[in-house]
C-alpha atoms as a PDB file:
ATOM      1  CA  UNK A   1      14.082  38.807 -68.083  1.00  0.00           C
ATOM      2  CA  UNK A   2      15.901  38.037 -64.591  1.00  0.00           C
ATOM      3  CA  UNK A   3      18.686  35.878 -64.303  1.00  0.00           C
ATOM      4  CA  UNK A   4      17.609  33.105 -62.110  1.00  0.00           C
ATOM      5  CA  UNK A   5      19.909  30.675 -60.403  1.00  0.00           C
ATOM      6  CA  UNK A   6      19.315  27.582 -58.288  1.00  0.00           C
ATOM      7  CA  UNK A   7      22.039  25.006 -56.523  1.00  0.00           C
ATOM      8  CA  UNK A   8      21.010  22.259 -54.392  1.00  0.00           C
ATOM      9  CA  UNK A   9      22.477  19.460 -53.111  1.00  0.00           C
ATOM     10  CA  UNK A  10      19.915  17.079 -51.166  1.00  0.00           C
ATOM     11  CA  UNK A  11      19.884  13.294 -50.340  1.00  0.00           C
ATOM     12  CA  UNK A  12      19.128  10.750 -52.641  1.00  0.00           C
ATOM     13  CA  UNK A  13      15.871   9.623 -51.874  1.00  0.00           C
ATOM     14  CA  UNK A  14      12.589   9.695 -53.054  1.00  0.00           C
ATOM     15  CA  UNK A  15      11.587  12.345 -50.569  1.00  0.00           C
ATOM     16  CA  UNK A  16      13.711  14.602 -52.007  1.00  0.00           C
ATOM     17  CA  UNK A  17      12.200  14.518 -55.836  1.00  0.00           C
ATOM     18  CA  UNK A  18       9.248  16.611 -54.769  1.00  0.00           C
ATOM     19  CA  UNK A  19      11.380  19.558 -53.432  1.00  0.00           C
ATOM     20  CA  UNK A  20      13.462  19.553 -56.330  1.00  0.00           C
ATOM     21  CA  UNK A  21      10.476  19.928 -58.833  1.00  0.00           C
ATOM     22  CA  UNK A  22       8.579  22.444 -56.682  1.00  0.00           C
ATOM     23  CA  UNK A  23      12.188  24.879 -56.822  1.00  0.00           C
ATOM     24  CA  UNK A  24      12.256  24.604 -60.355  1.00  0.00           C
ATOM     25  CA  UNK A  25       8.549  25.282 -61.053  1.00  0.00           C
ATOM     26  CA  UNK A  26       9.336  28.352 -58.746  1.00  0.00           C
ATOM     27  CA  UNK A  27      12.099  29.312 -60.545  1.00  0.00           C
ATOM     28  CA  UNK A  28      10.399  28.699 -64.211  1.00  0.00           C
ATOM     29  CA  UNK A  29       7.137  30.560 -62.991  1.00  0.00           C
ATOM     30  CA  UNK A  30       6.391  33.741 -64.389  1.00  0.00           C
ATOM     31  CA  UNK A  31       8.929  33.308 -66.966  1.00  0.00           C
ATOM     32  CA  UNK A  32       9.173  32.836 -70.773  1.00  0.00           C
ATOM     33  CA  UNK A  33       9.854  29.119 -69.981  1.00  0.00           C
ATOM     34  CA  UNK A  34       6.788  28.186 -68.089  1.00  0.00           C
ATOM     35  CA  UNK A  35       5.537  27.022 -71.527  1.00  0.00           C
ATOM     36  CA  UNK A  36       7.805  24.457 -71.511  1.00  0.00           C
ATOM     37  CA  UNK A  37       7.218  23.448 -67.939  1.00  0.00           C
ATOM     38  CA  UNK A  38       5.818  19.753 -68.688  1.00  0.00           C
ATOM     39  CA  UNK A  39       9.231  18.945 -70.499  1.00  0.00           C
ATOM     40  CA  UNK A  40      11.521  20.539 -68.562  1.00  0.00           C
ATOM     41  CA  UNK A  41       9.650  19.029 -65.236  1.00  0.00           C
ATOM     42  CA  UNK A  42       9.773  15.509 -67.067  1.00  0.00           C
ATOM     43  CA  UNK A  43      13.529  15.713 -67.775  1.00  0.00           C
ATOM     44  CA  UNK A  44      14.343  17.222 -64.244  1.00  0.00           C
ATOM     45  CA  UNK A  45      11.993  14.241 -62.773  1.00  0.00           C
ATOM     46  CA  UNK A  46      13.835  11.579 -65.046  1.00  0.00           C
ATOM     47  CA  UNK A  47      17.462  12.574 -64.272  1.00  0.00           C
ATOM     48  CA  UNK A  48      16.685  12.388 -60.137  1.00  0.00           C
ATOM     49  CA  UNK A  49      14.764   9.630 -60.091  1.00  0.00           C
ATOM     50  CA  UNK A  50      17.737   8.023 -62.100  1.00  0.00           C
ATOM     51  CA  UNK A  51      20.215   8.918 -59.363  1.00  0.00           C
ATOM     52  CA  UNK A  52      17.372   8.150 -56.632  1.00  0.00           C
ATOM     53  CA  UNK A  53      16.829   4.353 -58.467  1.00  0.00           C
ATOM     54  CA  UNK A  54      20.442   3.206 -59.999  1.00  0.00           C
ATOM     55  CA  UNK A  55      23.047   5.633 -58.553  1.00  0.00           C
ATOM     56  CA  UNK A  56      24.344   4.097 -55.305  1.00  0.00           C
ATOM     57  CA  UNK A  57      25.155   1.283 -54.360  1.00  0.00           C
ATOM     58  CA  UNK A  58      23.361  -0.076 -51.557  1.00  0.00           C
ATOM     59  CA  UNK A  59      24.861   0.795 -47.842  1.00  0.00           C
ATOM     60  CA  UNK A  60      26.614   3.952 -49.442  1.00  0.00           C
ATOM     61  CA  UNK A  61      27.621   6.310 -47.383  1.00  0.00           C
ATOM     62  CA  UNK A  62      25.558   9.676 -47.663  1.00  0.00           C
ATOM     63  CA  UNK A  63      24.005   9.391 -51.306  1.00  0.00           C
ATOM     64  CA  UNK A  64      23.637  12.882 -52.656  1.00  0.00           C
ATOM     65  CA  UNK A  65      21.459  14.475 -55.821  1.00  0.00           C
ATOM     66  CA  UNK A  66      23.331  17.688 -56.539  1.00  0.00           C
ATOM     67  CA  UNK A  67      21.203  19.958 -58.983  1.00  0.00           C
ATOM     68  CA  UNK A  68      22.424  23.555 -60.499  1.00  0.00           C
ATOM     69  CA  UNK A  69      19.299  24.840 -62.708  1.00  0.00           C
ATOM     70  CA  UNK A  70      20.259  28.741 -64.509  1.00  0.00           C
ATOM     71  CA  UNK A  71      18.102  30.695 -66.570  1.00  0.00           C
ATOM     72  CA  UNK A  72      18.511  33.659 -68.458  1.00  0.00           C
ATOM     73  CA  UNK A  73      16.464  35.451 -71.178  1.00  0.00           C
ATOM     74  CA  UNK A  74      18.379  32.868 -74.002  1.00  0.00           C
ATOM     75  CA  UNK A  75      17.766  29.015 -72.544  1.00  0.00           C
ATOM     76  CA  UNK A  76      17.539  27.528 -68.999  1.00  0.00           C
ATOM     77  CA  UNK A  77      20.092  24.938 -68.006  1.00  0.00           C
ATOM     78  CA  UNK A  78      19.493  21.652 -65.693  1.00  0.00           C
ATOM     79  CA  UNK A  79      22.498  19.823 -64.340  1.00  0.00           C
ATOM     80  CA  UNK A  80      22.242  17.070 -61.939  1.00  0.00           C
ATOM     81  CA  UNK A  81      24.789  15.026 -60.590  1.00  0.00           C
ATOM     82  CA  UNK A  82      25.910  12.597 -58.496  1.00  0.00           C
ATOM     83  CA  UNK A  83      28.652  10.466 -56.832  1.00  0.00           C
ATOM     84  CA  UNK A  84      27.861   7.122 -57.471  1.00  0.00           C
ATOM     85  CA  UNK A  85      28.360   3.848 -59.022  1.00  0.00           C
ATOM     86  CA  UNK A  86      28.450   5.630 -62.742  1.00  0.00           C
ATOM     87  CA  UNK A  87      27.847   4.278 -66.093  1.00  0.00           C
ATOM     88  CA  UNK A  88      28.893   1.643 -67.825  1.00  0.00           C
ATOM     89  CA  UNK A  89      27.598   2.061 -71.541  1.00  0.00           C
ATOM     90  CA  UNK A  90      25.459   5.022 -72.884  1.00  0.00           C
ATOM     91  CA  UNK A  91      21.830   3.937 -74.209  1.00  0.00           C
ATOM     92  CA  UNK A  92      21.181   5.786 -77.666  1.00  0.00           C
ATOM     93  CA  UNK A  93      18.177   4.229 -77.910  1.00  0.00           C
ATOM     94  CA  UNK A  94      15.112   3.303 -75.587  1.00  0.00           C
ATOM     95  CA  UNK A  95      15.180  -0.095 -74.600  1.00  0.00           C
ATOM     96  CA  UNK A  96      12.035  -1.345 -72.662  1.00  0.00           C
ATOM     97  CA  UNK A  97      12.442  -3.240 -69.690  1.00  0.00           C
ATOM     98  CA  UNK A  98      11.522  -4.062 -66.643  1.00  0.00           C
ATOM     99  CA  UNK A  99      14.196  -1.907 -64.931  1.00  0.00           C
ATOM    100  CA  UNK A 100      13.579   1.432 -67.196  1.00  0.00           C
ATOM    101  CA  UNK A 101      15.636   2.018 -70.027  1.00  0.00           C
ATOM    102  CA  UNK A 102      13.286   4.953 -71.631  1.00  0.00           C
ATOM    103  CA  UNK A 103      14.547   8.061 -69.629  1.00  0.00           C
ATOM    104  CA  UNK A 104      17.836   8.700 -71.098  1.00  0.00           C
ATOM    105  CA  UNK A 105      16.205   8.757 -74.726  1.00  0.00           C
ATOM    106  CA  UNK A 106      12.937  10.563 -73.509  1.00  0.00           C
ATOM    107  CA  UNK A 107      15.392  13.256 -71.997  1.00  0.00           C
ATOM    108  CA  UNK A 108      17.462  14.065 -74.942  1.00  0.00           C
ATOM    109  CA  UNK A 109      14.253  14.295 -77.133  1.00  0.00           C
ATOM    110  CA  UNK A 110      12.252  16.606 -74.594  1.00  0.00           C
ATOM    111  CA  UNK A 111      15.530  19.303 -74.330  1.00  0.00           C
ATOM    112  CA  UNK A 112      17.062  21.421 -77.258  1.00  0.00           C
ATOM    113  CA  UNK A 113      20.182  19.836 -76.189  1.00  0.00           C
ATOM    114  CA  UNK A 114      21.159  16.981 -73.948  1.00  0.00           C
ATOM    115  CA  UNK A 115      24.725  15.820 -72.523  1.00  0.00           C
ATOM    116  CA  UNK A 116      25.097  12.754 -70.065  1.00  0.00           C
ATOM    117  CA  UNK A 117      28.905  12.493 -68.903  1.00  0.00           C
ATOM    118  CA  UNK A 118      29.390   9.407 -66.796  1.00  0.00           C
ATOM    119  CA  UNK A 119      32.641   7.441 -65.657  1.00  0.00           C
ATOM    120  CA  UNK A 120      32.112   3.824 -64.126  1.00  0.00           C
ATOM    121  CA  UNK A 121      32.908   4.377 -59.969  1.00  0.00           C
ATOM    122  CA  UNK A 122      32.484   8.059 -60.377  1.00  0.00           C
ATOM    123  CA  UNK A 123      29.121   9.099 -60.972  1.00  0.00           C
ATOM    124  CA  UNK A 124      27.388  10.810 -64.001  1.00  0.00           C
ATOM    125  CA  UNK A 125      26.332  14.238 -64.774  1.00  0.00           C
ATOM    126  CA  UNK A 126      23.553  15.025 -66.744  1.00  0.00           C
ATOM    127  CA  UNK A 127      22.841  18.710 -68.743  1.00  0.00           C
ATOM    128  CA  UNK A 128      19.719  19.592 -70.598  1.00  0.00           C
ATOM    129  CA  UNK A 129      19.535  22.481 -72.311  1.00  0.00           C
ATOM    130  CA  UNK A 130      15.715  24.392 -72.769  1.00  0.00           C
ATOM    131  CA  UNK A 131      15.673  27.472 -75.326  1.00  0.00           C
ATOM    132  CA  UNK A 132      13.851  30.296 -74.960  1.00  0.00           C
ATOM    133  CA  UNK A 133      10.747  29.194 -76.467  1.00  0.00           C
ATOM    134  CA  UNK A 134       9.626  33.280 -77.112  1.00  0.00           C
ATOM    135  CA  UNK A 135      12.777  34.509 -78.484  1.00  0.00           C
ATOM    136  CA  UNK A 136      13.036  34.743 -82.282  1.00  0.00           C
ATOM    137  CA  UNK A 137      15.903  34.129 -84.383  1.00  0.00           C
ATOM    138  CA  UNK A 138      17.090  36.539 -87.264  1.00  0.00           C
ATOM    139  CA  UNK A 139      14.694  35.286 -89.609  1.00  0.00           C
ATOM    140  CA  UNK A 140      11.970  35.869 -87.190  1.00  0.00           C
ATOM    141  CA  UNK A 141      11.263  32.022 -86.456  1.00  0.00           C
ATOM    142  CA  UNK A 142      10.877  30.270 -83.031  1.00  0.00           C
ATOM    143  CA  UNK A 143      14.089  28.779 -81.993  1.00  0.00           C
ATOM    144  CA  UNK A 144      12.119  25.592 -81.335  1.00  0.00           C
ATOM    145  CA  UNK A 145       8.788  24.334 -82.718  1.00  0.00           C
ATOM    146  CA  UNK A 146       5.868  24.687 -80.351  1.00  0.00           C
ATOM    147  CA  UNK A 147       3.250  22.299 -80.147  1.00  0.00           C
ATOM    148  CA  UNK A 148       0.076  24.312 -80.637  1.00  0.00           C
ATOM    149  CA  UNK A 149      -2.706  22.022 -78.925  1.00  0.00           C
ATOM    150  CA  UNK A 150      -2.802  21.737 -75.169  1.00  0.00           C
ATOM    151  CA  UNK A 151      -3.098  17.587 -74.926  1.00  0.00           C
ATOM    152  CA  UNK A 152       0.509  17.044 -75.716  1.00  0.00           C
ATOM    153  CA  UNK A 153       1.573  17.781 -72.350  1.00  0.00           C
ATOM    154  CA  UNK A 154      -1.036  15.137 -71.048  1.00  0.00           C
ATOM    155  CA  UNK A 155       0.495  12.890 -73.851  1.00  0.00           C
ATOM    156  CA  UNK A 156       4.106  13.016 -72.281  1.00  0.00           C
ATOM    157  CA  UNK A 157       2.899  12.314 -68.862  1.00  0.00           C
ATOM    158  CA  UNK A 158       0.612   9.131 -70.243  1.00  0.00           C
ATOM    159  CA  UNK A 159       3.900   8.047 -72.128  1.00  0.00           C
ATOM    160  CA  UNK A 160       5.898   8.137 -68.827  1.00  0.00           C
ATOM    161  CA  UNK A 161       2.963   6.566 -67.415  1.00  0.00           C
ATOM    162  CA  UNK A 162       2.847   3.943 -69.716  1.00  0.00           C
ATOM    163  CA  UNK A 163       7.044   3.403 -69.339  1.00  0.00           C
ATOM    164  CA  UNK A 164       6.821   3.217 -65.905  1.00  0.00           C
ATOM    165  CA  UNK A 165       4.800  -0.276 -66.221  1.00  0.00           C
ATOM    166  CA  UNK A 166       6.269  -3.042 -66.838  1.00  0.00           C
ATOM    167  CA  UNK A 167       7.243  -3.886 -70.370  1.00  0.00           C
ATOM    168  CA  UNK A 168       5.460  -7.260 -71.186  1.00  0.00           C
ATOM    169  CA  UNK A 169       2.038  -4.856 -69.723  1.00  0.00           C
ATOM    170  CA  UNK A 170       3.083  -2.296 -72.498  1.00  0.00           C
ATOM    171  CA  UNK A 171       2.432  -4.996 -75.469  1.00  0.00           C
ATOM    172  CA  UNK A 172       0.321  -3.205 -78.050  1.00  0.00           C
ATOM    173  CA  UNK A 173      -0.815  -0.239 -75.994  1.00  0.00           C
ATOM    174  CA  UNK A 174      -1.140   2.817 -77.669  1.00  0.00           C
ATOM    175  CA  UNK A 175      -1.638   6.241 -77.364  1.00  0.00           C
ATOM    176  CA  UNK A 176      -3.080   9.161 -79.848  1.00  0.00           C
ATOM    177  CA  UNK A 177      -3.498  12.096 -77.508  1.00  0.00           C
ATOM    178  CA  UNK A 178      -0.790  14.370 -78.841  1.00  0.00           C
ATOM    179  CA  UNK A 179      -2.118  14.033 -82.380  1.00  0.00           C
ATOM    180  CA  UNK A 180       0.383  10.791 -82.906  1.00  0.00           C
ATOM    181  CA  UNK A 181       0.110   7.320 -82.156  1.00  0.00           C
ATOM    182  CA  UNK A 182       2.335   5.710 -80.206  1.00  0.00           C
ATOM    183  CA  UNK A 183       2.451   2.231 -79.892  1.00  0.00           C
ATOM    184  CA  UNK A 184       4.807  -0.476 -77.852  1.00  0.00           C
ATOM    185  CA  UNK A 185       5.354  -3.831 -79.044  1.00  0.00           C
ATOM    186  CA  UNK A 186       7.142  -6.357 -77.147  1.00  0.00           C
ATOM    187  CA  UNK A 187       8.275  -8.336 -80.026  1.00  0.00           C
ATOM    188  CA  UNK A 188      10.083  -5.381 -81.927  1.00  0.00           C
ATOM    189  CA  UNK A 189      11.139  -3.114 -78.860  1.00  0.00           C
ATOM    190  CA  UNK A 190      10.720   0.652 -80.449  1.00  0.00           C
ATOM    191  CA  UNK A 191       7.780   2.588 -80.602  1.00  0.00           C
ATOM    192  CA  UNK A 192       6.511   4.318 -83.558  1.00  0.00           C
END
């Protein structure tokens, strides 16, 4: 496989969120990882519209989304970045409300590994990590286990769906298309 690199650095708005994802689908297509396109779009998607939604401040001056995405035949890498307002407390669990709270969480459990480094008045940098989904260990086993039916990439996207609503419209909504239920209750605040 060929080493593929991509570094951008484009402004923070929503305009820019479509160019982003079409470069990394170019970069991903063709490849081993273009299996794991829906997740790795999803994260990518998630960690831009983050710095697009809560990473400025309003008025700032020249809001950037910087974005270095490398692949090689062992896992592809997703950094973005940006210069803003930062974070003040890390979210280890989802939290549903009416301004988000899902993404973080729904990031680290899409990618085989997941860093967010973030310093109030600095910004925050977030890396996902994607394994090669066809390259076998020594014992001859996938390095991360596949889902074999084709709905559970229309499953993420009607979970991100569903997210994107508004919490109190969430309320006992499920959803069974990746072969699991999921179901969000306002009263307990998890899903199952």
């Amino acid at each position: 496989m060929i080493d593929r690199r991509l570094k951008l650095l484009l402004p923070s708005q929503p305009q820019s969120l479509t160019a982003i994802r079409e470069e990394v689908q170019d970069i991903i297509s063709g490849t081993d990882y273009e299996v794991r396109g829906p997740d790795i779009l999803v994260v990518l998607s998630e960690a831009c519209t983050n710095v697009v939604r809560h990473a400025y401040a309003e008025g700032h001056i020249r809001p950037m989304i910087g974005l270095d995405c490398t692949l090689d035949e062992v896992s592809l890498k997703l950094m973005v970045r940006d210069k803003g307002k930062g974070l003040t407390h890390c979210i280890d669990e989802p939290v549903f409300s009416e301004e988000g709270g899902f993404g973080l969480f729904l990031m680290e459990k899409l990618s085989d590994g997941f860093e967010c480094y973030s310093s109030p008045g600095f910004g925050t940098v977030i890396e996902a990590l994607f394994k090669n989904p066809h390259r076998a260990t020594a014992k001859g086993r996938a390095t991360r286990r596949l889902v074999g039916d084709t709905k559970a990439p229309t499953a993420w996207k009607n979970v991100v769906s569903m997210v994107n609503r508004r919490r109190k419209d969430l309320s006992g909504t499920t959803d069974e298309s990746a072969g699991c239920k999921i179901l969000f209750d306002d009263r307990i605040r998890h899903y199952i």
